[in-house]
Protein backbone atom coordinates (compact mmCIF):
# COMPACT_ATOMS: atom_id res chain seq x y z
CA UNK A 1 3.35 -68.32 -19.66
CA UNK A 2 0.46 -67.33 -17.55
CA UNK A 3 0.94 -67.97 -13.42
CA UNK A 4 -0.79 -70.65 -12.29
CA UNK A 5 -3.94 -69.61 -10.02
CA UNK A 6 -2.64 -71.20 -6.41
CA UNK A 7 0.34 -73.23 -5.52
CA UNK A 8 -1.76 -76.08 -6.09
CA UNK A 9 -2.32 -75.70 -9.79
CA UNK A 10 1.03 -75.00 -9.76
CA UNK A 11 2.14 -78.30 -8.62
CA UNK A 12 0.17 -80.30 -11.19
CA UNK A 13 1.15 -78.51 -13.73
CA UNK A 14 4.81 -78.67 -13.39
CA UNK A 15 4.69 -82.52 -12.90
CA UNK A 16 2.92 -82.96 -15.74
CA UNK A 17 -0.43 -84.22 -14.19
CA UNK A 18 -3.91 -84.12 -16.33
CA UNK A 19 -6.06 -82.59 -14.51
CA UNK A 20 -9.17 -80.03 -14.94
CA UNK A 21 -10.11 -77.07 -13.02
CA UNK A 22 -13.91 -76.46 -11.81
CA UNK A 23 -14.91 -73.20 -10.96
CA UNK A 24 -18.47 -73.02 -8.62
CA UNK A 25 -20.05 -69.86 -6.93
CA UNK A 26 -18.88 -69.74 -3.58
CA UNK A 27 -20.69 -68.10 -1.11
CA UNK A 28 -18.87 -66.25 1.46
CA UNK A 29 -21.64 -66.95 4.60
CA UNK A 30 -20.82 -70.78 3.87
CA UNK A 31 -20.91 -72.82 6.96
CA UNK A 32 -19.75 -76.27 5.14
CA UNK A 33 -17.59 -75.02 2.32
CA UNK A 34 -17.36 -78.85 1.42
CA UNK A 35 -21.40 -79.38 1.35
CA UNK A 36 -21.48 -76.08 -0.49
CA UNK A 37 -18.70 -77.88 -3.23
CA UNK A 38 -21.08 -81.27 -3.51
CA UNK A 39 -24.12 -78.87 -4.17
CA UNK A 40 -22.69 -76.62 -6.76
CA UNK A 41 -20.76 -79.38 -8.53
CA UNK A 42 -22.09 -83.14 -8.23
CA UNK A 43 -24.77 -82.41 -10.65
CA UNK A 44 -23.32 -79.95 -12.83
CA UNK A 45 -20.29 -81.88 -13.34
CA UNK A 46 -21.79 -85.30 -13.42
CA UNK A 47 -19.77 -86.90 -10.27
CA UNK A 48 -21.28 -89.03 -6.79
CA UNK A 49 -20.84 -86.44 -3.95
CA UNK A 50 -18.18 -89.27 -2.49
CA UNK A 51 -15.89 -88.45 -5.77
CA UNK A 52 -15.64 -84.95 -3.73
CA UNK A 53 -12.91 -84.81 -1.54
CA UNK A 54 -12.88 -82.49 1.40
CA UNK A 55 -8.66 -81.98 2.84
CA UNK A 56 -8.97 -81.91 7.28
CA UNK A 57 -5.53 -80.76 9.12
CA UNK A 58 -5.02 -82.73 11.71
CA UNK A 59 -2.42 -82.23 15.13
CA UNK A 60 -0.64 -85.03 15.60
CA UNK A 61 1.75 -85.78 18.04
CA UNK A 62 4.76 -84.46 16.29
CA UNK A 63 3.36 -81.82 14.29
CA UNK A 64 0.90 -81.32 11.47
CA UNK A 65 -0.67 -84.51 9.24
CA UNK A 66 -3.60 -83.96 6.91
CA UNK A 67 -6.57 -86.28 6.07
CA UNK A 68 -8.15 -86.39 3.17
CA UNK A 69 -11.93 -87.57 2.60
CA UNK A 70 -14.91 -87.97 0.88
CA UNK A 71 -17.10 -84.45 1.72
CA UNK A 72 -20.47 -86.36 2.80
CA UNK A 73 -18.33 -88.90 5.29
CA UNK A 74 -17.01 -88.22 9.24
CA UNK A 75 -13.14 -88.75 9.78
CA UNK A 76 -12.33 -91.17 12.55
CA UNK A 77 -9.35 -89.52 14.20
CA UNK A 78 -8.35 -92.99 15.78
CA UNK A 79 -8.22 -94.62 11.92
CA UNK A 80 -6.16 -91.17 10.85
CA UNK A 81 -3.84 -91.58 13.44
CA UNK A 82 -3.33 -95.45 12.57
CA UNK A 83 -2.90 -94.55 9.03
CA UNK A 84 -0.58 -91.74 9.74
CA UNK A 85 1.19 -94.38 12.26
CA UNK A 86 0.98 -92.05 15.08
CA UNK A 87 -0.60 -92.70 18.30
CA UNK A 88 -3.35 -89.95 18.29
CA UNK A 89 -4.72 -87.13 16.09
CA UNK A 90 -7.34 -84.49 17.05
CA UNK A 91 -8.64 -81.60 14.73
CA UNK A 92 -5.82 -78.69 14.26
CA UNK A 93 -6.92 -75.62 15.25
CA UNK A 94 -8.11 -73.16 12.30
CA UNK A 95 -5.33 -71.05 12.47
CA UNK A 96 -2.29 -73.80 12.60
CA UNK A 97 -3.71 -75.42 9.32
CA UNK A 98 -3.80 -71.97 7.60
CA UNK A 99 -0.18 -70.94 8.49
CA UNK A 100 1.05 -74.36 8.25
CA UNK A 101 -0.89 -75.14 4.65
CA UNK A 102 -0.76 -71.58 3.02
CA UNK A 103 -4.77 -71.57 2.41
CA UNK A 104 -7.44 -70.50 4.31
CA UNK A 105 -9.99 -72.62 5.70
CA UNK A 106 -12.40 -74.24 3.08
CA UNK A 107 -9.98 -73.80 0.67
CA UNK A 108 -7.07 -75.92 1.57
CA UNK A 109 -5.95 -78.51 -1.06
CA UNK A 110 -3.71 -81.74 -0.10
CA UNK A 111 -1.43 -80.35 -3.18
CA UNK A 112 0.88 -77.41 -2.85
CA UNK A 113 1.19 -76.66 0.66
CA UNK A 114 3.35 -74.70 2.11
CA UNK A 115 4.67 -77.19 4.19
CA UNK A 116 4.62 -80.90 3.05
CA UNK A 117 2.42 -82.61 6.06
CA UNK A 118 2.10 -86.40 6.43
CA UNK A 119 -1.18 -87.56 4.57
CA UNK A 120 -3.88 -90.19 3.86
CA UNK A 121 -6.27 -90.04 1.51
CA UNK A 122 -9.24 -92.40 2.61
CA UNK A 123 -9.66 -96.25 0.48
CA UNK A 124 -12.72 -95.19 -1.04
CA UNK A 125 -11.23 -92.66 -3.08
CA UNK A 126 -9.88 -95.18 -5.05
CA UNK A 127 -12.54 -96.71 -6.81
CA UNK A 128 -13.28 -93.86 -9.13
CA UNK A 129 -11.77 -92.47 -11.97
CA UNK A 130 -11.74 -89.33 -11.13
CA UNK A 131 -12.20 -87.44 -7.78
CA UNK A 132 -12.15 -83.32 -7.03
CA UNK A 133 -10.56 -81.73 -4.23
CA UNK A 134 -9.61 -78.31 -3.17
CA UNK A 135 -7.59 -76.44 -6.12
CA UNK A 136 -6.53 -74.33 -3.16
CA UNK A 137 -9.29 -71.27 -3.35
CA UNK A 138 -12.65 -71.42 -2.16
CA UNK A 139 -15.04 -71.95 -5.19
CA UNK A 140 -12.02 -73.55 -6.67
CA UNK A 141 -12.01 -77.72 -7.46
CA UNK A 142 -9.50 -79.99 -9.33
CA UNK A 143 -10.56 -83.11 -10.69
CA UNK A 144 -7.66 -85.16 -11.53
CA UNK A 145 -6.95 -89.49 -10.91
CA UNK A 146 -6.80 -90.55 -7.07
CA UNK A 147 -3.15 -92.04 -8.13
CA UNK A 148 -2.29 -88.77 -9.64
CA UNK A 149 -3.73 -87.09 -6.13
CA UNK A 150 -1.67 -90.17 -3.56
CA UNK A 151 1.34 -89.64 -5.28
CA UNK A 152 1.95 -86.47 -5.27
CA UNK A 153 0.90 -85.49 -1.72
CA UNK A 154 3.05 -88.32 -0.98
CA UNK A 155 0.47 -89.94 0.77
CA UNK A 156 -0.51 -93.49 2.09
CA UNK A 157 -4.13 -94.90 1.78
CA UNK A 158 -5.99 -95.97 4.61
CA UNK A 159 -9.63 -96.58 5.68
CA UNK A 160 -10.38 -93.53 8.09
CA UNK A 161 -13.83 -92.97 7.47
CA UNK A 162 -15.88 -93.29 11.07
């Protein structure tokens, strides 16, 4: 049996989870890997640019929690930390989120961390059938059911768009 291509992967295949993966040309000078996912794959794939998810580490007070959003929206810390039921959350630093995670930056997926970190995925993700996040490599996407995505980051669902 062939290795799965990142931890990610991994994780939905060994619990069983449909799910497709979406290859698009990343381009190393990126400044938004997110923005660079909506333009490479909303059209080609057919989705809204809010069914593409973009996964933000967050410091909380006791450690690590992650956020995860549509790519087009702003996170409102105050909303993640409510969510999270912490008192305050600011951006993690760059370096925290990779160790912590096990990806690098524009390439972190809410699936297969390292590390399992508390996490919301934001209301709106809800509503479709479908939604795409990080497979865990830049120029990589999974598109799989928001259920399928909440329950196995173990997440809660919260409005934390600003």
């Amino acid at each position: 049996m062939a290795r799965a291509a990142t931890p990610a992967i991994a994780a939905l295949v060994a619990a069983g989870v449909p799910h497709d993966v979406l290859k698009y040309d990343h381009d190393p000078r990126a400044e938004s890997f997110g923005e660079e996912a909506v333009a490479e794959l909303a059209a080609k794939v057919g989705v809204a640019p809010a069914q593409i998810l973009k996964t933000l580490v967050v410091a909380l007070p006791s450690g690590l929690g992650v956020a995860v959003l549509p790519v087009p929206a702003k996170l409102s810390l105050k909303a993640a930390a409510a969510a999270l039921s912490v008192p305050k959350a600011v951006m993690a630093e760059r370096a925290a989120a990779e160790r912590s995670t096990g990806y690098v930056a524009g390439g972190i997926s809410p699936l297969g961390q390292r590390k399992a970190l508390p996490t919301v995925v934001d209301a709106s993700a809800m509503q479709w059938d479908r939604v795409l996040c990080s497979a865990g490599k830049r120029g990589l996407e999974i598109a799989l059911a928001p259920a399928d995505l909440v329950r196995l980051a173990n997440a809660v669902v919260g409005d934390v768009l600003a």
